[in-house]
N, C-alpha and C. Protein backbone atom coordinates (compact mmCIF):
# COMPACT_ATOMS: atom_id res chain seq x y z
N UNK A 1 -5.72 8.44 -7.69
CA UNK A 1 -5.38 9.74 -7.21
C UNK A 1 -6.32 10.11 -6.08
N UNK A 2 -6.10 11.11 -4.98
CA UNK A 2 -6.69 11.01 -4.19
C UNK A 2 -7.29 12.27 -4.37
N UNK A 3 -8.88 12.31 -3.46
CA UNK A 3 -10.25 13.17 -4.13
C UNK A 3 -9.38 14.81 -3.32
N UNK A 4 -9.64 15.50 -3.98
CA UNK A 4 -9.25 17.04 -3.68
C UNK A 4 -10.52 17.72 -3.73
N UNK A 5 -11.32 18.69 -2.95
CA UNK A 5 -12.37 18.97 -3.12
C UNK A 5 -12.49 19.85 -2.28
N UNK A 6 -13.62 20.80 -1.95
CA UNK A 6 -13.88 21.85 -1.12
C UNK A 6 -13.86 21.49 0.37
N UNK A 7 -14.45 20.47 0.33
CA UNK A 7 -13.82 19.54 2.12
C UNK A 7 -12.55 19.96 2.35
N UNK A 8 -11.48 19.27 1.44
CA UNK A 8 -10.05 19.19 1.73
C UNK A 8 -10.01 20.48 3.01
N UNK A 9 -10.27 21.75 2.15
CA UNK A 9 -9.92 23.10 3.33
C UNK A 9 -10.10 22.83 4.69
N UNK A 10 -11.19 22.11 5.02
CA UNK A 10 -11.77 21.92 6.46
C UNK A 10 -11.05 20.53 7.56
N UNK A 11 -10.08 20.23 6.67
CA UNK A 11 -9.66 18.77 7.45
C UNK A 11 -9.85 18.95 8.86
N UNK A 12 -8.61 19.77 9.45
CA UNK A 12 -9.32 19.90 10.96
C UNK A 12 -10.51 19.47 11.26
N UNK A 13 -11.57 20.56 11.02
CA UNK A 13 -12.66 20.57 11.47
C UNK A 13 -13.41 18.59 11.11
N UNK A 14 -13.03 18.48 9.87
CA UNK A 14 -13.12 17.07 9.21
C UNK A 14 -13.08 16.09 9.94
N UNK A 15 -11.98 16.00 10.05
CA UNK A 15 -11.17 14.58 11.14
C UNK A 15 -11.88 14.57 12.43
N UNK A 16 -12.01 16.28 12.78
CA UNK A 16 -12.37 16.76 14.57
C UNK A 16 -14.12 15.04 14.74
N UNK A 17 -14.77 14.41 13.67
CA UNK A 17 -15.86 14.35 13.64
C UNK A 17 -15.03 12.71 13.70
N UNK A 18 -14.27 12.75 13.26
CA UNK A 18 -13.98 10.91 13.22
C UNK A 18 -13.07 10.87 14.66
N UNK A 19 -13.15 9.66 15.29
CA UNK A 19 -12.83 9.44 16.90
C UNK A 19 -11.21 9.55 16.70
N UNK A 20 -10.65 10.10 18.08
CA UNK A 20 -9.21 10.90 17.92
C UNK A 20 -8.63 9.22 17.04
N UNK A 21 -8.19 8.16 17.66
CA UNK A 21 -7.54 7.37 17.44
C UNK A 21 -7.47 7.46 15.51
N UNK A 22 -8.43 7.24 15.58
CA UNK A 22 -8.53 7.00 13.48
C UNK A 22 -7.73 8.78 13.10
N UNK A 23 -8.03 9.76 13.48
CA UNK A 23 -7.75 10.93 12.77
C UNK A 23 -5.93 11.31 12.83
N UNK A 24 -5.72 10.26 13.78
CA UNK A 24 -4.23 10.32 14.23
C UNK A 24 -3.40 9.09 13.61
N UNK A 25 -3.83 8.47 13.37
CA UNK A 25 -3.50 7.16 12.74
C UNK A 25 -3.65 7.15 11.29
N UNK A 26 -4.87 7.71 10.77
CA UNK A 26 -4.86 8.15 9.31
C UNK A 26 -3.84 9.32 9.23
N UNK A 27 -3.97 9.96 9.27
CA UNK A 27 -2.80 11.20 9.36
C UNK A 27 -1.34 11.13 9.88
N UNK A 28 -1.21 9.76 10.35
CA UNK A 28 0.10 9.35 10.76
C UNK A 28 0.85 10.66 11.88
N UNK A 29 -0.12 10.92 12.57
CA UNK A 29 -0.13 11.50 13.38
C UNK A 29 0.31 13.36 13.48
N UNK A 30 -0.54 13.63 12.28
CA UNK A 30 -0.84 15.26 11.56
C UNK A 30 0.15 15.01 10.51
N UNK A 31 1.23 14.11 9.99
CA UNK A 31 1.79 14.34 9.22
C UNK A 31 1.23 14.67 7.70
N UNK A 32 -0.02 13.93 7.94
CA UNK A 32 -0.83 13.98 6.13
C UNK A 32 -1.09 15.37 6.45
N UNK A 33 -1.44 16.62 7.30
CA UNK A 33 -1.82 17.86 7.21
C UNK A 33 -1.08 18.88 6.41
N UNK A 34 0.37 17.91 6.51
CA UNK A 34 1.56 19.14 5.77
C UNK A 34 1.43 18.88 4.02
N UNK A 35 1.42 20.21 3.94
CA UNK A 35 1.66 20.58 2.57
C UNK A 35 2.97 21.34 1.86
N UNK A 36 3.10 21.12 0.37
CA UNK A 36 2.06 20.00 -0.76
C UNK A 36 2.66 18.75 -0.96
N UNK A 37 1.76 18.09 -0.88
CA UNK A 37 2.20 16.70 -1.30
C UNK A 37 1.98 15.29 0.11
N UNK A 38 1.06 15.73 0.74
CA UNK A 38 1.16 14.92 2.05
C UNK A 38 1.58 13.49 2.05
N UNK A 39 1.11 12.74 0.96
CA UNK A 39 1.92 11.06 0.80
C UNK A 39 3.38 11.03 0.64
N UNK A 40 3.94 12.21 0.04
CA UNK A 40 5.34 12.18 -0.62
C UNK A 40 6.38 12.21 0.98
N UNK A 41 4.63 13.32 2.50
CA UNK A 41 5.57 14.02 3.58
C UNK A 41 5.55 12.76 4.06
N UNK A 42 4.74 12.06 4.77
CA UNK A 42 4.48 10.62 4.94
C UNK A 42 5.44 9.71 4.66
N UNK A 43 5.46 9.25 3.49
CA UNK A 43 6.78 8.66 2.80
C UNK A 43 8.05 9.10 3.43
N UNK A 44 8.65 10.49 3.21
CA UNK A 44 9.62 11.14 3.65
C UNK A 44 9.49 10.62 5.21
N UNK A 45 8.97 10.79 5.93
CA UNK A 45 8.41 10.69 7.43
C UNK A 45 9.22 9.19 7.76
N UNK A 46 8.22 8.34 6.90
CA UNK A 46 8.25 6.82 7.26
C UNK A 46 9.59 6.46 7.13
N UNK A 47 10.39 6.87 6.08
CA UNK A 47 12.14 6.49 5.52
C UNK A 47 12.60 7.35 7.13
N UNK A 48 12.75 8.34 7.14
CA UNK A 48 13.17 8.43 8.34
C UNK A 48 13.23 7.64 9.75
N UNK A 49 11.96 7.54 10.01
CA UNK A 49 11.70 6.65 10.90
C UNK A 49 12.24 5.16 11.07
N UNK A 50 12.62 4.66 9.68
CA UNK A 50 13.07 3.26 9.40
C UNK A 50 13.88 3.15 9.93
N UNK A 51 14.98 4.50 8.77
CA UNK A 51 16.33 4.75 9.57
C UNK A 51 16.84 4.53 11.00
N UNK A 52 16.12 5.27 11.43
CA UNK A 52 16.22 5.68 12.95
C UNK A 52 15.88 4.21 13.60
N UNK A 53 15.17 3.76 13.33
CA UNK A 53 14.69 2.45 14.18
C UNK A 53 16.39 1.27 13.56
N UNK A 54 16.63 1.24 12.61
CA UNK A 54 17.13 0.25 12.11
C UNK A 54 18.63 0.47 13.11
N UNK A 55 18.63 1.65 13.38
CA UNK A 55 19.90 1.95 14.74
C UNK A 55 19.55 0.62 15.99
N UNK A 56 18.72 0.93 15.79
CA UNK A 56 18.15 0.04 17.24
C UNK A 56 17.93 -1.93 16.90
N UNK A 57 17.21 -1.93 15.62
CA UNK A 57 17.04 -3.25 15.07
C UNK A 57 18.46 -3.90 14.60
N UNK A 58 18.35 -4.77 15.31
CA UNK A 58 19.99 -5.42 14.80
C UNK A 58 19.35 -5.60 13.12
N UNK A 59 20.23 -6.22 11.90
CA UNK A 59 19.87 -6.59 10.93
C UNK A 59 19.50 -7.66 10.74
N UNK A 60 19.51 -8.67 11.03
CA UNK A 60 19.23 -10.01 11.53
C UNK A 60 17.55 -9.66 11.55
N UNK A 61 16.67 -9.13 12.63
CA UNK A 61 15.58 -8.51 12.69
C UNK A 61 14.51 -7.82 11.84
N UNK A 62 15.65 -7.18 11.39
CA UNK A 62 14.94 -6.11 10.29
C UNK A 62 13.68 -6.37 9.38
N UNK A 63 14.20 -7.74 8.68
CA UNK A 63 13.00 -7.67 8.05
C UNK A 63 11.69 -8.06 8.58
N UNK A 64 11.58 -8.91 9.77
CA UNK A 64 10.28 -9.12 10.65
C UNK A 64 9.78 -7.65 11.27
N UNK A 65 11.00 -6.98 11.46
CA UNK A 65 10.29 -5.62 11.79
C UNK A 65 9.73 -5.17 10.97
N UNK A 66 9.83 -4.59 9.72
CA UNK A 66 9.15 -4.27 8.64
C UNK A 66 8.13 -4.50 8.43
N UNK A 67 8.26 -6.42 8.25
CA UNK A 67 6.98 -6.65 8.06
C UNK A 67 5.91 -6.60 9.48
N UNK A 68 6.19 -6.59 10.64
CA UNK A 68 5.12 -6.50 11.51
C UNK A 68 4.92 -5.29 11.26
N UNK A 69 5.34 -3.88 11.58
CA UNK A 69 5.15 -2.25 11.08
C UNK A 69 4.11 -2.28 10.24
N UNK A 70 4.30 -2.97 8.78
CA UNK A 70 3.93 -2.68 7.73
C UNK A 70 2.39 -3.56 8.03
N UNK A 71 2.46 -4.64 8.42
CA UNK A 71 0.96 -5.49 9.17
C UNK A 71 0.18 -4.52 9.76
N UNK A 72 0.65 -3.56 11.20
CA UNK A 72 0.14 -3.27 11.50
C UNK A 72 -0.13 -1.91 11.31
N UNK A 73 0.23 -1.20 10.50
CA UNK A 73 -0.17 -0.27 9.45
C UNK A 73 -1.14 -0.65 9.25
N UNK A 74 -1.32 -1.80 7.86
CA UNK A 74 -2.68 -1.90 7.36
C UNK A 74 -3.15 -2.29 8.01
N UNK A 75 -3.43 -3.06 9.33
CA UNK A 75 -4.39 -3.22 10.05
C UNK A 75 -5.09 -2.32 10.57
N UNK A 76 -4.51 -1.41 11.35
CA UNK A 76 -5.20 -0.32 12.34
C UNK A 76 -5.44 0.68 11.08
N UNK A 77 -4.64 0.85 9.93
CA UNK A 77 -4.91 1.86 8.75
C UNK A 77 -6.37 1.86 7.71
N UNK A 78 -6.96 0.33 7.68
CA UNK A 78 -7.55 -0.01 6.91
C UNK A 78 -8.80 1.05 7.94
N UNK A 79 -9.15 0.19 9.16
CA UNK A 79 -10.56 1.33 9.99
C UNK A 79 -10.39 2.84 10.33
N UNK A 80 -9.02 2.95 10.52
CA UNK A 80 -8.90 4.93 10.55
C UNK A 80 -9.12 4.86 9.48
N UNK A 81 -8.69 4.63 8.16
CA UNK A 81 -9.06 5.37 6.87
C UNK A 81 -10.37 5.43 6.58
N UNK A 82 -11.04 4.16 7.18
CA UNK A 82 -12.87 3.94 6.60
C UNK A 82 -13.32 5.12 7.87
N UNK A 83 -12.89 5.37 8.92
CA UNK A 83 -13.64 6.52 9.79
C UNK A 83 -13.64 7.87 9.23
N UNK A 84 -12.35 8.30 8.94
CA UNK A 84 -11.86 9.32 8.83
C UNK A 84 -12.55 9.56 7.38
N UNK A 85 -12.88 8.82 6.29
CA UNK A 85 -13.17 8.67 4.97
C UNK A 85 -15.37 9.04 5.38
N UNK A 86 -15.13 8.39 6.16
CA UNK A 86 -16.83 8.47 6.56
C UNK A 86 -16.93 9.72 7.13
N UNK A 87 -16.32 10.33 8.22
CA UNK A 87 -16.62 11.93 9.11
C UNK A 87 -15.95 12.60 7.53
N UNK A 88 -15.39 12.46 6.62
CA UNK A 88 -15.16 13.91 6.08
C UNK A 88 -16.07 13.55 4.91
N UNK A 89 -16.96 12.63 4.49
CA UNK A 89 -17.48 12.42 3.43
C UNK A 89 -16.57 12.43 1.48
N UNK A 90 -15.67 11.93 2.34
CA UNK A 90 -14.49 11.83 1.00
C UNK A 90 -14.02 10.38 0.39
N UNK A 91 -13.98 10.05 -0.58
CA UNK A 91 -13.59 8.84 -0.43
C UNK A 91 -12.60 8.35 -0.30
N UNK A 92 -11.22 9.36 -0.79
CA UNK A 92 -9.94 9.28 -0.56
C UNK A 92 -9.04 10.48 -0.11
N UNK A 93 -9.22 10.82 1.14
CA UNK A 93 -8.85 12.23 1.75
C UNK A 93 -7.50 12.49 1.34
N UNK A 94 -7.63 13.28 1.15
CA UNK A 94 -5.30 13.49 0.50
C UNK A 94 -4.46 13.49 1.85
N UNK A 95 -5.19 13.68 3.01
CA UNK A 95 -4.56 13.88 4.29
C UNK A 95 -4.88 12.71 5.06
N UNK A 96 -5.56 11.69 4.06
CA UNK A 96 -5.32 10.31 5.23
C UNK A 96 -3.94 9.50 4.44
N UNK A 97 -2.97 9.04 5.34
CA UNK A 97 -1.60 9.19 4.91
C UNK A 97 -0.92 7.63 5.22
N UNK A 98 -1.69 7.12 6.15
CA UNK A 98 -1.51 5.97 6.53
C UNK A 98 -0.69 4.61 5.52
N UNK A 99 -1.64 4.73 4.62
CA UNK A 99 -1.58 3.97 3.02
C UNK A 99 -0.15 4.01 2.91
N UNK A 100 0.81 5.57 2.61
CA UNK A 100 1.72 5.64 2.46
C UNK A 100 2.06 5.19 3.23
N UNK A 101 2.45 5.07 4.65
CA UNK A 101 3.24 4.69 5.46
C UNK A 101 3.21 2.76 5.62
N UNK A 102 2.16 2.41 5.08
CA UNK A 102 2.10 0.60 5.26
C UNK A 102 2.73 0.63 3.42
N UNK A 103 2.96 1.44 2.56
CA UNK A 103 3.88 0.86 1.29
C UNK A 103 5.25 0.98 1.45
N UNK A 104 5.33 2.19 1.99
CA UNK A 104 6.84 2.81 1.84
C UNK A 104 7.35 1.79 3.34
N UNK A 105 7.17 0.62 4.02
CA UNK A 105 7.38 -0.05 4.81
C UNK A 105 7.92 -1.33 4.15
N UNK A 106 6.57 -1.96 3.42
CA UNK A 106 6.80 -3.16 2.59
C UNK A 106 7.83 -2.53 1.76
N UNK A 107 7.75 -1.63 1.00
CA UNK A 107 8.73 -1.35 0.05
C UNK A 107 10.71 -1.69 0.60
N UNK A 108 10.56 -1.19 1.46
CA UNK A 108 12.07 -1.52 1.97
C UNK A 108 11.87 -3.15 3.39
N UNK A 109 11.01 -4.11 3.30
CA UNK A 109 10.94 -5.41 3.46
C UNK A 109 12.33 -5.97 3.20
N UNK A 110 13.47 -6.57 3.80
CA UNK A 110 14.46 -7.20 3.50
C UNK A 110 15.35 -6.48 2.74
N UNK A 111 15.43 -5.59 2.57
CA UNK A 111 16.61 -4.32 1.90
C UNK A 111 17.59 -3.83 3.34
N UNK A 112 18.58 -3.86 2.73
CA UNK A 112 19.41 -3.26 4.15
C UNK A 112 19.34 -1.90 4.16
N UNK A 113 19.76 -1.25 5.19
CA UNK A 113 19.65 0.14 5.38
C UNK A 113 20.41 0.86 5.00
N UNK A 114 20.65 1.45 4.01
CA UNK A 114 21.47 2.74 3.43
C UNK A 114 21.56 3.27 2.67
N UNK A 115 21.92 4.98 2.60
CA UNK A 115 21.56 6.01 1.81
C UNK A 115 21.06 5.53 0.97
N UNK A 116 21.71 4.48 -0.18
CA UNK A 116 21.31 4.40 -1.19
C UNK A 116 19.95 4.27 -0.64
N UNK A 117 19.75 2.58 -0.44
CA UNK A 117 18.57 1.92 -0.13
C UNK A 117 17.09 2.98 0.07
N UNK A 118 17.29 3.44 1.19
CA UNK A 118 16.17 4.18 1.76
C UNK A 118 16.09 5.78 0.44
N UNK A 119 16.98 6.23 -0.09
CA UNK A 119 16.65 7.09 -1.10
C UNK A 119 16.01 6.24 -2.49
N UNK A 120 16.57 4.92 -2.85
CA UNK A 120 15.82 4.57 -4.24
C UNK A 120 14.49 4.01 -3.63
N UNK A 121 14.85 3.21 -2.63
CA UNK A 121 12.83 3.17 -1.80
C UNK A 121 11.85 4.47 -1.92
N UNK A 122 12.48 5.09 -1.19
CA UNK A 122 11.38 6.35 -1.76
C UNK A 122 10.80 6.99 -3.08
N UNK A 123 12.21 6.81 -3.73
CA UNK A 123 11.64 7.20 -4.72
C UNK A 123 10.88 5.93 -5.90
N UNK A 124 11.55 5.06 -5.78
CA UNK A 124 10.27 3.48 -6.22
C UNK A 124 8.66 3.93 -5.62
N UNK A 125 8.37 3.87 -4.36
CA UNK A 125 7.22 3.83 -3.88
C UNK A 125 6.69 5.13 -4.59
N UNK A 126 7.47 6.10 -4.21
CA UNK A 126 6.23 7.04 -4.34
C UNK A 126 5.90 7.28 -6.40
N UNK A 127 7.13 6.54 -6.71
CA UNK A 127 6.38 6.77 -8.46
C UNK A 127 5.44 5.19 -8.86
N UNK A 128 5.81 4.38 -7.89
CA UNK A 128 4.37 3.71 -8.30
C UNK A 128 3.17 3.55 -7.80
N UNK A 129 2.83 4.49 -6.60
CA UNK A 129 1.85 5.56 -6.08
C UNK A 129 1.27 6.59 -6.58
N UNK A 130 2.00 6.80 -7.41
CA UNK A 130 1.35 8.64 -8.13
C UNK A 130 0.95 7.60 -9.61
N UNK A 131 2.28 6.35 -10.01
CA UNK A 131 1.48 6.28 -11.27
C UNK A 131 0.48 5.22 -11.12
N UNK A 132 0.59 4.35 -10.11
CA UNK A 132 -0.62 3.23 -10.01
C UNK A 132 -0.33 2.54 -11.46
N UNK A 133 0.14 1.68 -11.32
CA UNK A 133 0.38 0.75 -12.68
C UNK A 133 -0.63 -0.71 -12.65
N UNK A 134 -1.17 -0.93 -13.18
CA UNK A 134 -2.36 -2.28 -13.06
C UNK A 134 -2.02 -3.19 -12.25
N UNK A 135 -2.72 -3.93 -11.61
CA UNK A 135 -3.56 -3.55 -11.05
C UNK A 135 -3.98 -2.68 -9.84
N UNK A 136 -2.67 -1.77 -9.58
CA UNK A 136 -2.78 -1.00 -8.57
C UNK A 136 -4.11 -0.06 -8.77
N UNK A 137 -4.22 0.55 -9.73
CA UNK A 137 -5.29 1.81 -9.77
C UNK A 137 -6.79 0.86 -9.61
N UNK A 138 -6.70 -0.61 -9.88
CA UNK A 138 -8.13 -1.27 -9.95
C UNK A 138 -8.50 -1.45 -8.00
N UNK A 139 -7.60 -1.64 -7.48
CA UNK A 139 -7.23 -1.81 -6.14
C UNK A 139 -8.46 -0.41 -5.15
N UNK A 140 -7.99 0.69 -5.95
CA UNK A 140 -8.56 2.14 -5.74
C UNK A 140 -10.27 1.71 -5.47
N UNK A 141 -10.67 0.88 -6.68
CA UNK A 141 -12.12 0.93 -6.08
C UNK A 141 -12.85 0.18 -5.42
N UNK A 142 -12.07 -0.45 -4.34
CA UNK A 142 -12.25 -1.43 -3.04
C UNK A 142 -13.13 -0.56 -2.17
N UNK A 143 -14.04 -1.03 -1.79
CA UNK A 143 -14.69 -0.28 -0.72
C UNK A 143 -13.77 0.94 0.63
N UNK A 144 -14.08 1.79 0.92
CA UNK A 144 -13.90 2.59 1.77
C UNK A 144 -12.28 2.48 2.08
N UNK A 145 -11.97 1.95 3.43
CA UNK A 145 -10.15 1.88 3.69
C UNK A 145 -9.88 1.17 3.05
N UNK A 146 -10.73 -0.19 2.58
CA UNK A 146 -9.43 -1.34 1.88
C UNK A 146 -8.92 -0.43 0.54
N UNK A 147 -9.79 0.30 -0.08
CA UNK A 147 -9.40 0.91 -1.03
C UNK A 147 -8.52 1.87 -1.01
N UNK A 148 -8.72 2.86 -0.11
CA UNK A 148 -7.33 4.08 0.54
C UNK A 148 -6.04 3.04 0.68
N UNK A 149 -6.06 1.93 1.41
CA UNK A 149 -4.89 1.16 2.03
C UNK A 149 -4.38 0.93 0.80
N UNK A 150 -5.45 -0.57 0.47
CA UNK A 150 -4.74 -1.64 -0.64
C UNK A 150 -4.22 -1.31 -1.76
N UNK A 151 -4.34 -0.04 -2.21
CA UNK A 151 -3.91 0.71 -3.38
C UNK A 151 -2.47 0.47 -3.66
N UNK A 152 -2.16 1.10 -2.42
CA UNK A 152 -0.68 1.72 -1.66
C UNK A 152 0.08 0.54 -1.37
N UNK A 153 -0.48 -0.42 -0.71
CA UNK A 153 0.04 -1.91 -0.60
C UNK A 153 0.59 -2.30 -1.86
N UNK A 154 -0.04 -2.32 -2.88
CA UNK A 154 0.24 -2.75 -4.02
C UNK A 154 1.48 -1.98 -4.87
N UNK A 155 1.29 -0.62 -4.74
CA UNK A 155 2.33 -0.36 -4.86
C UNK A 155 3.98 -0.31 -4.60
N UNK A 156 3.71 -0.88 -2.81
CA UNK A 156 4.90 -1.20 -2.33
C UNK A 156 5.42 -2.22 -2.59
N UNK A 157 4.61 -2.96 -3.01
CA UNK A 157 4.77 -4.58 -3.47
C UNK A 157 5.62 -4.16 -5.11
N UNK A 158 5.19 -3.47 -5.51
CA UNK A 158 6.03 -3.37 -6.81
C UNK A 158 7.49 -2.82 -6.74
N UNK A 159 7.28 -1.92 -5.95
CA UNK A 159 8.97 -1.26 -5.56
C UNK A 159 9.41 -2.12 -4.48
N UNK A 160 8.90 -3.44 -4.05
CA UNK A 160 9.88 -3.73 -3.42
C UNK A 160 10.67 -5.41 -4.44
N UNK A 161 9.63 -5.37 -5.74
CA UNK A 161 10.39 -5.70 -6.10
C UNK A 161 11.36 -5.49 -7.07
N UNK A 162 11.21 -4.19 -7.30
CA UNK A 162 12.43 -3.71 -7.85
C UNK A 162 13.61 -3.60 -7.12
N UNK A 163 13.44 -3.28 -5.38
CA UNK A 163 14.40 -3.16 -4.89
C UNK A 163 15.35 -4.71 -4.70
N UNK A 164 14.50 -6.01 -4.40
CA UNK A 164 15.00 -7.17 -4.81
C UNK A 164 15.60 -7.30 -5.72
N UNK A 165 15.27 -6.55 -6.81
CA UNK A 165 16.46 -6.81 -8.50
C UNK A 165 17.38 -6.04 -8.23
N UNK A 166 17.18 -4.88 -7.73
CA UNK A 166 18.28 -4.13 -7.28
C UNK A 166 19.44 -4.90 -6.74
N UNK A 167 19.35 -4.93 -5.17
CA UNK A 167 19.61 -5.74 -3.88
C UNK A 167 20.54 -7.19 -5.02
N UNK A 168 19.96 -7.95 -5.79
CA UNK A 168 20.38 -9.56 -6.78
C UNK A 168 21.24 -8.71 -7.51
N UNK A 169 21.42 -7.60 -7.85
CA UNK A 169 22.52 -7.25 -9.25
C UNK A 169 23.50 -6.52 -8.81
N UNK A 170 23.41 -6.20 -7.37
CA UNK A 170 24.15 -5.57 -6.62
C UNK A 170 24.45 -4.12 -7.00
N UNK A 171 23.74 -3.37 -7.00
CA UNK A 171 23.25 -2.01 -7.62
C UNK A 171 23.14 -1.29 -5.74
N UNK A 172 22.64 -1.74 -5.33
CA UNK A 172 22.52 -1.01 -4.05
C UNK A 172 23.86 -1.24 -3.13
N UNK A 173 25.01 -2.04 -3.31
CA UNK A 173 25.94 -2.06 -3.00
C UNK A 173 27.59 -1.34 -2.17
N UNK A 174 27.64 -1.13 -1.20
CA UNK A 174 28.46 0.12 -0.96
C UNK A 174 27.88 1.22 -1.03
């Protein structure tokens, strides 16, 4: 779960201390600022965005897109989160949002695009995010970003393979 604390109030001012790139990139660009629930807005954010891109990505594509997105999420996500985690003195800011956005990516990895799809993705990711099922919650006490990130990674990894059983039993179908 991520740390809630008398900081939280000050994010602005918070982030203002970690270099623009990380405070925009953790925050997925102010989206972690909105409240309540900033991973859930994030999430919401990221399914959109899929959408919208997958107009453009033939299907053929799709899943290399994903997975590069979702790469470079945790790549550039792992050092904004350790900056942004260092200027606010938090270890897991509720408004660094990034995490969500590199699960809820993997999570829909090779799933085709539609209503269904992108609504049971969301809602897969974000309940094995809030519940962290083993070893996801052990993931949590990784040093600084790997720990904000890899959490979330792990979780997408689980909903995406539910969405694979899905996707094999033909449940997401029409």
């Amino acid at each position: 779960m991520k740390t809630d604390g008398s900081a939280q109030a000050e994010t602005g001012s918070a982030t203002s201390h970690a270099p623009l790139w990380a405070s925009l990139t953790a925050t997925f660009f102010g989206v972690g600022l909105l409240r309540p629930g900033p991973g859930s807005w994030a999430s919401a954010a990221t399914i959109l965005l899929w959408w919208w891109l997958s107009l453009w990505v033939t299907p053929a594509f799709q899943p290399a897109a994903a997975i590069f997105l979702a790469l470079t999420a945790v790549a550039v996500g792992i050092p904004a989160a350790t900056r942004v985690a260092r200027a606010t003195n938090l270890k897991d800011p509720q408004f660094v949002v990034i995490d969500e956005v590199a699960g809820q990516l993997i999570t829909m990895i090779a799933v085709p695009v539609s209503w269904k799809s992108l609504l049971l993705g969301f809602i897969l990711f974000r309940g094995f995010d809030i519940l962290k099922p083993p070893p996801v919650r052990q993931l949590e006490a990784l040093p600084e970003g790997f720990g904000i990130v890899i959490d979330d990674v792990g979780a997408g990894l689980y909903a995406l393979a539910i969405m694979q059983l899905a996707l094999h039993f033909g449940l997401l179908a029409g």
